[in-house]
Every structure is written in C-alpha cells, then in structure tokens.
PDB file of N, CA and C in Angstrom:
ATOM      1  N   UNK A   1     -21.314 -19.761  -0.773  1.00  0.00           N
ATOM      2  CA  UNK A   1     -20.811 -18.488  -0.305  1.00  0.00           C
ATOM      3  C   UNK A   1     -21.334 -17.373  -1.208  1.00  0.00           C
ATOM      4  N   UNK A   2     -21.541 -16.471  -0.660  1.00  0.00           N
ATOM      5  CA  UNK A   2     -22.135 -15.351  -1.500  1.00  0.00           C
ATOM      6  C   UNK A   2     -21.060 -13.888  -1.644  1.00  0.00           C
ATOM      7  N   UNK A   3     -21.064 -13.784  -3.050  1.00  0.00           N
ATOM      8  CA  UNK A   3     -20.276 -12.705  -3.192  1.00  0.00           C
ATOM      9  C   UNK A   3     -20.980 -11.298  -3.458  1.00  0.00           C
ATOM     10  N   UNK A   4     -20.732  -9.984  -3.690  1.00  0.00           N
ATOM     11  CA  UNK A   4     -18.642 -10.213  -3.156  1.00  0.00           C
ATOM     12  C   UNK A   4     -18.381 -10.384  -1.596  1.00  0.00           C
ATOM     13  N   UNK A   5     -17.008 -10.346  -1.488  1.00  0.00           N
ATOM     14  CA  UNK A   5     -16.833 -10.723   0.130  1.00  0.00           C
ATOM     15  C   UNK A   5     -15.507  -9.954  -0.312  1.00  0.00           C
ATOM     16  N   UNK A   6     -15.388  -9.517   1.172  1.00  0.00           N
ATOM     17  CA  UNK A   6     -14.049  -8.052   1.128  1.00  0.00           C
ATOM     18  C   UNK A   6     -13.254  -8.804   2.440  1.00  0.00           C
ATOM     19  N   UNK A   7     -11.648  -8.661   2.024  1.00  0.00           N
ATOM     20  CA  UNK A   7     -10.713  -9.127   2.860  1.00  0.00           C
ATOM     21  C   UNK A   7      -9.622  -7.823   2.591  1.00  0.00           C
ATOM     22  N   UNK A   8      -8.495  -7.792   3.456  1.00  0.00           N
ATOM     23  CA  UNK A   8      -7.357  -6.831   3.849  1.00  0.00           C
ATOM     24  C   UNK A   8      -6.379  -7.946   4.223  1.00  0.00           C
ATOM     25  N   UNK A   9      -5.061  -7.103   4.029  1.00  0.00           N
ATOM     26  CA  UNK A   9      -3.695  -7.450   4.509  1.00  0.00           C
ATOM     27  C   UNK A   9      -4.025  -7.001   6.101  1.00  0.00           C
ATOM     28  N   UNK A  10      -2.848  -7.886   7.087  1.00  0.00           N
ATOM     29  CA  UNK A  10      -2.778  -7.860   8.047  1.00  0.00           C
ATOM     30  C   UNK A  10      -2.590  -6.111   7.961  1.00  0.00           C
ATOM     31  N   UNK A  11      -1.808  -5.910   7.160  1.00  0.00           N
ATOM     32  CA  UNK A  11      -0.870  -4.432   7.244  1.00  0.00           C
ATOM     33  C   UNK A  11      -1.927  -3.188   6.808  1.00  0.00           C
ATOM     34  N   UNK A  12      -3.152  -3.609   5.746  1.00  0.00           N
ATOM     35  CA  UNK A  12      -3.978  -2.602   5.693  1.00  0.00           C
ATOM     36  C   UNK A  12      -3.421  -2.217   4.546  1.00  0.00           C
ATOM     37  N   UNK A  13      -2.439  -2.243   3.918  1.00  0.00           N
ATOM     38  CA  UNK A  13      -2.016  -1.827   2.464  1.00  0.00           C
ATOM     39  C   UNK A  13      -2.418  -2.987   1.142  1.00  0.00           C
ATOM     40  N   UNK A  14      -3.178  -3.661   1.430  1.00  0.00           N
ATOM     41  CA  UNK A  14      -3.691  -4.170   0.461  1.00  0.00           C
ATOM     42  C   UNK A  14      -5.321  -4.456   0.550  1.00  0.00           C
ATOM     43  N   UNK A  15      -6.457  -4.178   0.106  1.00  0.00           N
ATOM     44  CA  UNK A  15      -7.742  -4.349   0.456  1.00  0.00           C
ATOM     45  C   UNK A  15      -8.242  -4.928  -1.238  1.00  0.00           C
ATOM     46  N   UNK A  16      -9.035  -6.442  -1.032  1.00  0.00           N
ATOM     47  CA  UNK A  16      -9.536  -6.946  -1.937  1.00  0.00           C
ATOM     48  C   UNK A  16     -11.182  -7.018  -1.442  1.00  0.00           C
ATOM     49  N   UNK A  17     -12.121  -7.107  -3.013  1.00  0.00           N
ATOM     50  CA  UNK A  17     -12.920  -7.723  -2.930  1.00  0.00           C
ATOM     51  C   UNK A  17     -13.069  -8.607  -3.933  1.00  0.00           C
ATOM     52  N   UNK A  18     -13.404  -9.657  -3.478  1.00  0.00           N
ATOM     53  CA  UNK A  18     -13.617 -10.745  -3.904  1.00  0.00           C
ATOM     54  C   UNK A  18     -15.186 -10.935  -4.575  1.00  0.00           C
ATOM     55  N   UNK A  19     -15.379 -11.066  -5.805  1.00  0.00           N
ATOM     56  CA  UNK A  19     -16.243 -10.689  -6.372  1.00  0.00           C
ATOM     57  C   UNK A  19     -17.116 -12.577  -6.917  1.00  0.00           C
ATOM     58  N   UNK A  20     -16.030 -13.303  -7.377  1.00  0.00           N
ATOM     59  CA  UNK A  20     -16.440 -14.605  -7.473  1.00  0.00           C
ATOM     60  C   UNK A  20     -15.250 -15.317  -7.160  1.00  0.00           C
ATOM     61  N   UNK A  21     -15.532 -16.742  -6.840  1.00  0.00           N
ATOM     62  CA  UNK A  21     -14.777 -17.816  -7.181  1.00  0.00           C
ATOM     63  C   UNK A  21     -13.065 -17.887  -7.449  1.00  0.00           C
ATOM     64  N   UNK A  22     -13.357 -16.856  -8.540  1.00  0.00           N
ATOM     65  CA  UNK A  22     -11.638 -17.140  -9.173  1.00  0.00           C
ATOM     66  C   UNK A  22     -11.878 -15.277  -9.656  1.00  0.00           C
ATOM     67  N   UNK A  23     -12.628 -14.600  -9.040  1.00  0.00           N
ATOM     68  CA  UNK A  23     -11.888 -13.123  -9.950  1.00  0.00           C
ATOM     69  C   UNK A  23     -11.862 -12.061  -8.283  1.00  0.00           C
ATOM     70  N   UNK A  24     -11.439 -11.262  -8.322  1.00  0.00           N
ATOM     71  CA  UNK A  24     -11.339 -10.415  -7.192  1.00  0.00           C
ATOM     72  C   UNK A  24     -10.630  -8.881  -7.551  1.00  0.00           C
ATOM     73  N   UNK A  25     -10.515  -7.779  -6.983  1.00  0.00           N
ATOM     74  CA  UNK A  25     -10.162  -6.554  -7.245  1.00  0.00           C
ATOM     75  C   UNK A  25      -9.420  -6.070  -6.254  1.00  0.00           C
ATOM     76  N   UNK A  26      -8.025  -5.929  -6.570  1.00  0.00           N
ATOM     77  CA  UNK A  26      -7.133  -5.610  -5.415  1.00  0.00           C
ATOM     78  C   UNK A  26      -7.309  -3.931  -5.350  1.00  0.00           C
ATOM     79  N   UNK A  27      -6.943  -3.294  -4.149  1.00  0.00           N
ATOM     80  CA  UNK A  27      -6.603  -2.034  -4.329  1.00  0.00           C
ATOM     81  C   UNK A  27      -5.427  -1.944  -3.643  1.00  0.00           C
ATOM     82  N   UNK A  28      -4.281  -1.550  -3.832  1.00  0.00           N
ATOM     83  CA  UNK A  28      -2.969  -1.853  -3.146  1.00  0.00           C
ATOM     84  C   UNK A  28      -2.159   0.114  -2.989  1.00  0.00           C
ATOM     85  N   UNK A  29      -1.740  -0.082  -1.914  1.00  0.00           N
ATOM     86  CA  UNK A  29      -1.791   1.544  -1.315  1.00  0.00           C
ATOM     87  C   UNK A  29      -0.138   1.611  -1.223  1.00  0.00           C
ATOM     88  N   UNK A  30       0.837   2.440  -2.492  1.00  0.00           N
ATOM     89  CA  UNK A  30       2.033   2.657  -2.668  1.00  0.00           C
ATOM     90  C   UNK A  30       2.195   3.759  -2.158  1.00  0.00           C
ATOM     91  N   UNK A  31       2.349   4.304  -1.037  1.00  0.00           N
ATOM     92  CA  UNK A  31       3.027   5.776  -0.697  1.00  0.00           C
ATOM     93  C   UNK A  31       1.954   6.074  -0.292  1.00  0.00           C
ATOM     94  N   UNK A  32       1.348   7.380  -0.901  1.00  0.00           N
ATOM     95  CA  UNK A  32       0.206   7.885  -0.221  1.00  0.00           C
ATOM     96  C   UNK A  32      -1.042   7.413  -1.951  1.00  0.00           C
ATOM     97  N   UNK A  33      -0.519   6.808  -2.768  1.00  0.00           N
ATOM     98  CA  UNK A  33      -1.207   6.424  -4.173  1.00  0.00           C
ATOM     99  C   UNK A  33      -2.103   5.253  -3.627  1.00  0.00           C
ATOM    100  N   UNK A  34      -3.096   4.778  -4.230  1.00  0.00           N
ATOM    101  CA  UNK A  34      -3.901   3.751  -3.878  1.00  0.00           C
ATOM    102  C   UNK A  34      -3.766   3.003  -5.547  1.00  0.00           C
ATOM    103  N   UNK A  35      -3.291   1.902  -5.799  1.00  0.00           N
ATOM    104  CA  UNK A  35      -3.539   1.108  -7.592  1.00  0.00           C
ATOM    105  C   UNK A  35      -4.838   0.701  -6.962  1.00  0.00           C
ATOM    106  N   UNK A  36      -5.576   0.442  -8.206  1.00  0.00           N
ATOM    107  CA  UNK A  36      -6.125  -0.841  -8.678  1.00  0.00           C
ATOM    108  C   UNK A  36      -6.206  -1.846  -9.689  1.00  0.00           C
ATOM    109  N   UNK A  37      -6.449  -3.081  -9.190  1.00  0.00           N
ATOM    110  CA  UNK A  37      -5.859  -4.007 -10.273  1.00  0.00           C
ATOM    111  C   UNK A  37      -7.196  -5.162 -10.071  1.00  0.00           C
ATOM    112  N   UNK A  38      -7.218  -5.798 -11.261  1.00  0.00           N
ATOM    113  CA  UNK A  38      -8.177  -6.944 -11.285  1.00  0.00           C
ATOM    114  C   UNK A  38      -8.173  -7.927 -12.307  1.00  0.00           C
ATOM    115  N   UNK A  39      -8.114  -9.099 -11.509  1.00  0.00           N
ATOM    116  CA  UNK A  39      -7.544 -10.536 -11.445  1.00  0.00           C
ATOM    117  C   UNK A  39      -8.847 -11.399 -11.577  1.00  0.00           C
ATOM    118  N   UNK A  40      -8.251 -12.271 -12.550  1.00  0.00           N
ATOM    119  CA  UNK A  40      -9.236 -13.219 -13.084  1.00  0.00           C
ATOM    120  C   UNK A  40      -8.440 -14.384 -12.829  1.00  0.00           C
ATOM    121  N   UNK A  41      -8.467 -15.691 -12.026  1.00  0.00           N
ATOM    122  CA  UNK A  41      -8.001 -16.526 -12.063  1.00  0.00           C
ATOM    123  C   UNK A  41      -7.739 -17.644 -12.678  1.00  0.00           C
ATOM    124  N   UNK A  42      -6.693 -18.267 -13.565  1.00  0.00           N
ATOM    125  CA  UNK A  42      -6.884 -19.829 -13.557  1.00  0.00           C
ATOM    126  C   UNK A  42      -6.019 -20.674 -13.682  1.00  0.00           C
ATOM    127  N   UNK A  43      -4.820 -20.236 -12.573  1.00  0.00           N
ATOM    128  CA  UNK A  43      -3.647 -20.951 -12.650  1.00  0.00           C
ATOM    129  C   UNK A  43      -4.246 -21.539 -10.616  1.00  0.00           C
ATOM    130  N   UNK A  44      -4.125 -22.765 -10.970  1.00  0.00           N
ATOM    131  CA  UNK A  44      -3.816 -23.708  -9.359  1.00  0.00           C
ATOM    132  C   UNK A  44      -3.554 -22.639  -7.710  1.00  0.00           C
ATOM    133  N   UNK A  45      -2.109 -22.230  -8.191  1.00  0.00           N
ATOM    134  CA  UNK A  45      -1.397 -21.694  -7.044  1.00  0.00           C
ATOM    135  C   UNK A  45      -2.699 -20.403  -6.816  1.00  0.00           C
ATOM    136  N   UNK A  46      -3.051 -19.702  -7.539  1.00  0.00           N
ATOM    137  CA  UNK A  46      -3.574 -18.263  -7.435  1.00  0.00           C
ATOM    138  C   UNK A  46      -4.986 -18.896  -6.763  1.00  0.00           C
ATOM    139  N   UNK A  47      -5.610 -19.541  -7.078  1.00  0.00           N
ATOM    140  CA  UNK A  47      -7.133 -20.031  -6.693  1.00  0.00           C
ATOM    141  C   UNK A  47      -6.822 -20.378  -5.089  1.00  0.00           C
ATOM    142  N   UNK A  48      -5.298 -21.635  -5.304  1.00  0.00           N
ATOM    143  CA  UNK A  48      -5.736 -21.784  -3.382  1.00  0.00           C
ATOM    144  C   UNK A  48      -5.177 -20.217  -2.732  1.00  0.00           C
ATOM    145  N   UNK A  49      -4.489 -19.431  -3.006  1.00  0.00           N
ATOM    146  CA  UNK A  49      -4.587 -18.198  -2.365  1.00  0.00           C
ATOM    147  C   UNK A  49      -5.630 -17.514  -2.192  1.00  0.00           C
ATOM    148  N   UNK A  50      -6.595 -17.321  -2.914  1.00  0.00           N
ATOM    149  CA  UNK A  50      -8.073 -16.826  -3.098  1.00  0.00           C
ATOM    150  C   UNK A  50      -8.643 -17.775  -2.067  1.00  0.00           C
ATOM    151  N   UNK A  51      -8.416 -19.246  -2.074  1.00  0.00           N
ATOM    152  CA  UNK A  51      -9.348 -19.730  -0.705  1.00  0.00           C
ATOM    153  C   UNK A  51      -8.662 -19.144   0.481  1.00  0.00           C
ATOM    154  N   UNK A  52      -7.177 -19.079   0.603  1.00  0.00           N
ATOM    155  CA  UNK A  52      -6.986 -18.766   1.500  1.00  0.00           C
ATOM    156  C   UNK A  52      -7.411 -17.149   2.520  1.00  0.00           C
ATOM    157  N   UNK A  53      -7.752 -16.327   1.247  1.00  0.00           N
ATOM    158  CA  UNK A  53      -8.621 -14.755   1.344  1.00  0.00           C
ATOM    159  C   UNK A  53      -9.860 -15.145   1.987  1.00  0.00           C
ATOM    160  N   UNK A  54     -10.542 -16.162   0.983  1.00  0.00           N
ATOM    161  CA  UNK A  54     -11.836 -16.515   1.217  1.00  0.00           C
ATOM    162  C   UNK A  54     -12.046 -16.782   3.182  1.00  0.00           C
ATOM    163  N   UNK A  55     -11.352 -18.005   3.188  1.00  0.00           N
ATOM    164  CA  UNK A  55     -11.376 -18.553   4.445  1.00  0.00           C
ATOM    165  C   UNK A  55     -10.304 -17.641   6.001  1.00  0.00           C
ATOM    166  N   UNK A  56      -9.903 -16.650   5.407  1.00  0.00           N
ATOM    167  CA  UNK A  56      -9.316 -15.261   6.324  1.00  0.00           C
ATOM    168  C   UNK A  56      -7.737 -16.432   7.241  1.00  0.00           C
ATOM    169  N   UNK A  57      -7.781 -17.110   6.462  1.00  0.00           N
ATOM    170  CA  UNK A  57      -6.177 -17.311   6.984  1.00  0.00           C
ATOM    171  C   UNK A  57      -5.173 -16.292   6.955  1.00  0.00           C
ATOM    172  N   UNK A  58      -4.129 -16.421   7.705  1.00  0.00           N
ATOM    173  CA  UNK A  58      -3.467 -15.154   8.040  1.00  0.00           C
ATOM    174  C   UNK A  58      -2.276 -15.061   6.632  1.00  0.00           C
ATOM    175  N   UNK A  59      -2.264 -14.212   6.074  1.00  0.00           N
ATOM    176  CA  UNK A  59      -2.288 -12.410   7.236  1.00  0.00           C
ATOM    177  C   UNK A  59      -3.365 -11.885   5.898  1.00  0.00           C
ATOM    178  N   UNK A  60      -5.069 -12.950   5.731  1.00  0.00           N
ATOM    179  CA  UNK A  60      -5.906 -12.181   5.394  1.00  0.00           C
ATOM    180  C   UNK A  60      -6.958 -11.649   6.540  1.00  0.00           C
ATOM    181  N   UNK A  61      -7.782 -10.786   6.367  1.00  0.00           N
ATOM    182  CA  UNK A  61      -8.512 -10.259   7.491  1.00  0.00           C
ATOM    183  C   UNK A  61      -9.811  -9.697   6.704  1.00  0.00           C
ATOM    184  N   UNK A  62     -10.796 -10.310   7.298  1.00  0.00           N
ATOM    185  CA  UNK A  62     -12.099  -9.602   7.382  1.00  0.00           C
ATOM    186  C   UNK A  62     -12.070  -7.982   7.189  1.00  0.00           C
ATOM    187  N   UNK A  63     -12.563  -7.307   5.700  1.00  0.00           N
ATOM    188  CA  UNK A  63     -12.887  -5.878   5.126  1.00  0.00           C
ATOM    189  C   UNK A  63     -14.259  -5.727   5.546  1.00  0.00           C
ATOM    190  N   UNK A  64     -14.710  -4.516   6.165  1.00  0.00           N
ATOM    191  CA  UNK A  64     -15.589  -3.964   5.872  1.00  0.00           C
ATOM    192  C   UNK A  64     -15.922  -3.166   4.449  1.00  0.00           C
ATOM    193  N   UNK A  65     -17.116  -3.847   4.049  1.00  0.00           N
ATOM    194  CA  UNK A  65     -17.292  -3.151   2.376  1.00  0.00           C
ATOM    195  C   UNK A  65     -17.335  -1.399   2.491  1.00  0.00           C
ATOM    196  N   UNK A  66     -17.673  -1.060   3.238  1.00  0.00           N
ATOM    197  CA  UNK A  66     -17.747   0.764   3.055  1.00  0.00           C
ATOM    198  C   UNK A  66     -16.347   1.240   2.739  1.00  0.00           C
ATOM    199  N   UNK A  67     -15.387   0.489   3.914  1.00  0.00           N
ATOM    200  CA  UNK A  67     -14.196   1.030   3.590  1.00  0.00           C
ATOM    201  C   UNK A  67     -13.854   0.705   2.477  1.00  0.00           C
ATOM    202  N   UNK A  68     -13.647  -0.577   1.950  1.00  0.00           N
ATOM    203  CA  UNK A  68     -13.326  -0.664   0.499  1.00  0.00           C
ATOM    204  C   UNK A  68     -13.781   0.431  -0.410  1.00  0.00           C
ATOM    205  N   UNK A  69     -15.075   0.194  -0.251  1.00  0.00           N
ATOM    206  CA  UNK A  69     -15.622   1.608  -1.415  1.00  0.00           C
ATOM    207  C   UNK A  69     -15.657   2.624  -1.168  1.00  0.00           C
ATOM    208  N   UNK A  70     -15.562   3.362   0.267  1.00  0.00           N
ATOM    209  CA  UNK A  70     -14.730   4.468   0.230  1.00  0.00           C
ATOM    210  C   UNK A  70     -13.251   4.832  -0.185  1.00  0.00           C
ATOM    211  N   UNK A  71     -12.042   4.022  -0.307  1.00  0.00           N
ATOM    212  CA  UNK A  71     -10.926   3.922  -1.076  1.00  0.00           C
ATOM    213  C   UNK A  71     -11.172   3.970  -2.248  1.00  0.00           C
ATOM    214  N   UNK A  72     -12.222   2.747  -2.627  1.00  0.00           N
ATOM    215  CA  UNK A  72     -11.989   2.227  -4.181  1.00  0.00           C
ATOM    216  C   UNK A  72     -12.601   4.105  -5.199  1.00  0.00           C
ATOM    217  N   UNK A  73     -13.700   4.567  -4.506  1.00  0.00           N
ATOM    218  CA  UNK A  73     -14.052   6.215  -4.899  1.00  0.00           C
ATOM    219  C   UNK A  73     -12.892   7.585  -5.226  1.00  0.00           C
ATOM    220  N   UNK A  74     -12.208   6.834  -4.272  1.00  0.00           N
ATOM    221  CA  UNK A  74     -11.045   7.818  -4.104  1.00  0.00           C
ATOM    222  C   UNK A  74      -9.733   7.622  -5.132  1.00  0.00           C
ATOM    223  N   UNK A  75      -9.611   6.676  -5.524  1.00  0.00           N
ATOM    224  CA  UNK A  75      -8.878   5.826  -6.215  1.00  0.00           C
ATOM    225  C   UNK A  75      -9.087   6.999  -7.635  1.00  0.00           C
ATOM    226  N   UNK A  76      -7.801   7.275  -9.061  1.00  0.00           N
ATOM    227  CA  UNK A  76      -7.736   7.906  -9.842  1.00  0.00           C
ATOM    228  C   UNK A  76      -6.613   7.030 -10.648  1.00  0.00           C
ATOM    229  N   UNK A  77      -6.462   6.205 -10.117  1.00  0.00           N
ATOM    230  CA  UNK A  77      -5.464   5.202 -10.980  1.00  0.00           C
ATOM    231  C   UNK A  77      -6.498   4.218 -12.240  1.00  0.00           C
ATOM    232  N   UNK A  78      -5.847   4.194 -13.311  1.00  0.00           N
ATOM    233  CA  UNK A  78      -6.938   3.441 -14.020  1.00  0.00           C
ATOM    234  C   UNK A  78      -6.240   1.820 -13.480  1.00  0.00           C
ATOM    235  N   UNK A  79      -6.952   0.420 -13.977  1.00  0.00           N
ATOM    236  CA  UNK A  79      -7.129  -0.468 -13.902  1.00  0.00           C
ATOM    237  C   UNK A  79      -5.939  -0.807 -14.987  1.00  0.00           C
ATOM    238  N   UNK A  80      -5.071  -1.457 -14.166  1.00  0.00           N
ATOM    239  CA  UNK A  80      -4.201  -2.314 -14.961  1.00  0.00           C
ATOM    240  C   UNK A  80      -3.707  -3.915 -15.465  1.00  0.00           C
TER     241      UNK A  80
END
C-alpha cells in the first residue's frame, strides 16, 4: 500500500491522513476550530483501528487529499 492515504469520519468532523503503517495525522473539527494531532502507533488496539481506516470500514470513508490540505492550511492550532 502506498502512503499517505486520507480517510474521514462518516460525520466529516474528523479527517486523517495516514502517512505510514502505524503513524497518521488527525485533524478533528470542535465548533467552528479545526485541532491537529499526530499519532505514532504501538499499542495492538490502535494499529487494528488504523487497519480498520486503512481498509474504509465503517464509519471510515475515503478523503480526498486536497480537502485534507485545504483544512490542514487553514488549521492555526499547533500540534499536540
């Protein structure tokens, strides 16, 4: 599989890209605020969730990368 690869919440308030294996970059949309946060994996439970991003089981969904990086531009929150 070739990264990155970009997935969303069913709901659209959460947009990841998935950058490798076990690390990915959430951007998660509180109110009208957008966070970002980024996750390095290596606990069990967190990795099969990441397959489950990977493989778009529900309620993950296929991102278009523009939109991501049009958010992620817009974004003024530092990285926590």
């Amino acid at each position: 599989m070739e990264f990155p690869q970009f997935r969303k919440l069913e709901n659209g308030r959460s947009l990841y890209k998935i950058t490798a294996p076990d690390q990915f970059i959430e951007l998660q949309q509180i109110g009208s605020n957008w966070f970002v946060y980024t996750f390095e994996l290596q606990q069990f439970p967190d990795l099969l969730r990441l397959q489950d991003m990977l493989s778009c089981q529900v309620p993950f969904e296929v991102l278009d990368a523009k939109h991501f990086n049009h958010i992620h531009q817009q974004t003024t929150q530092p990285n926590v």
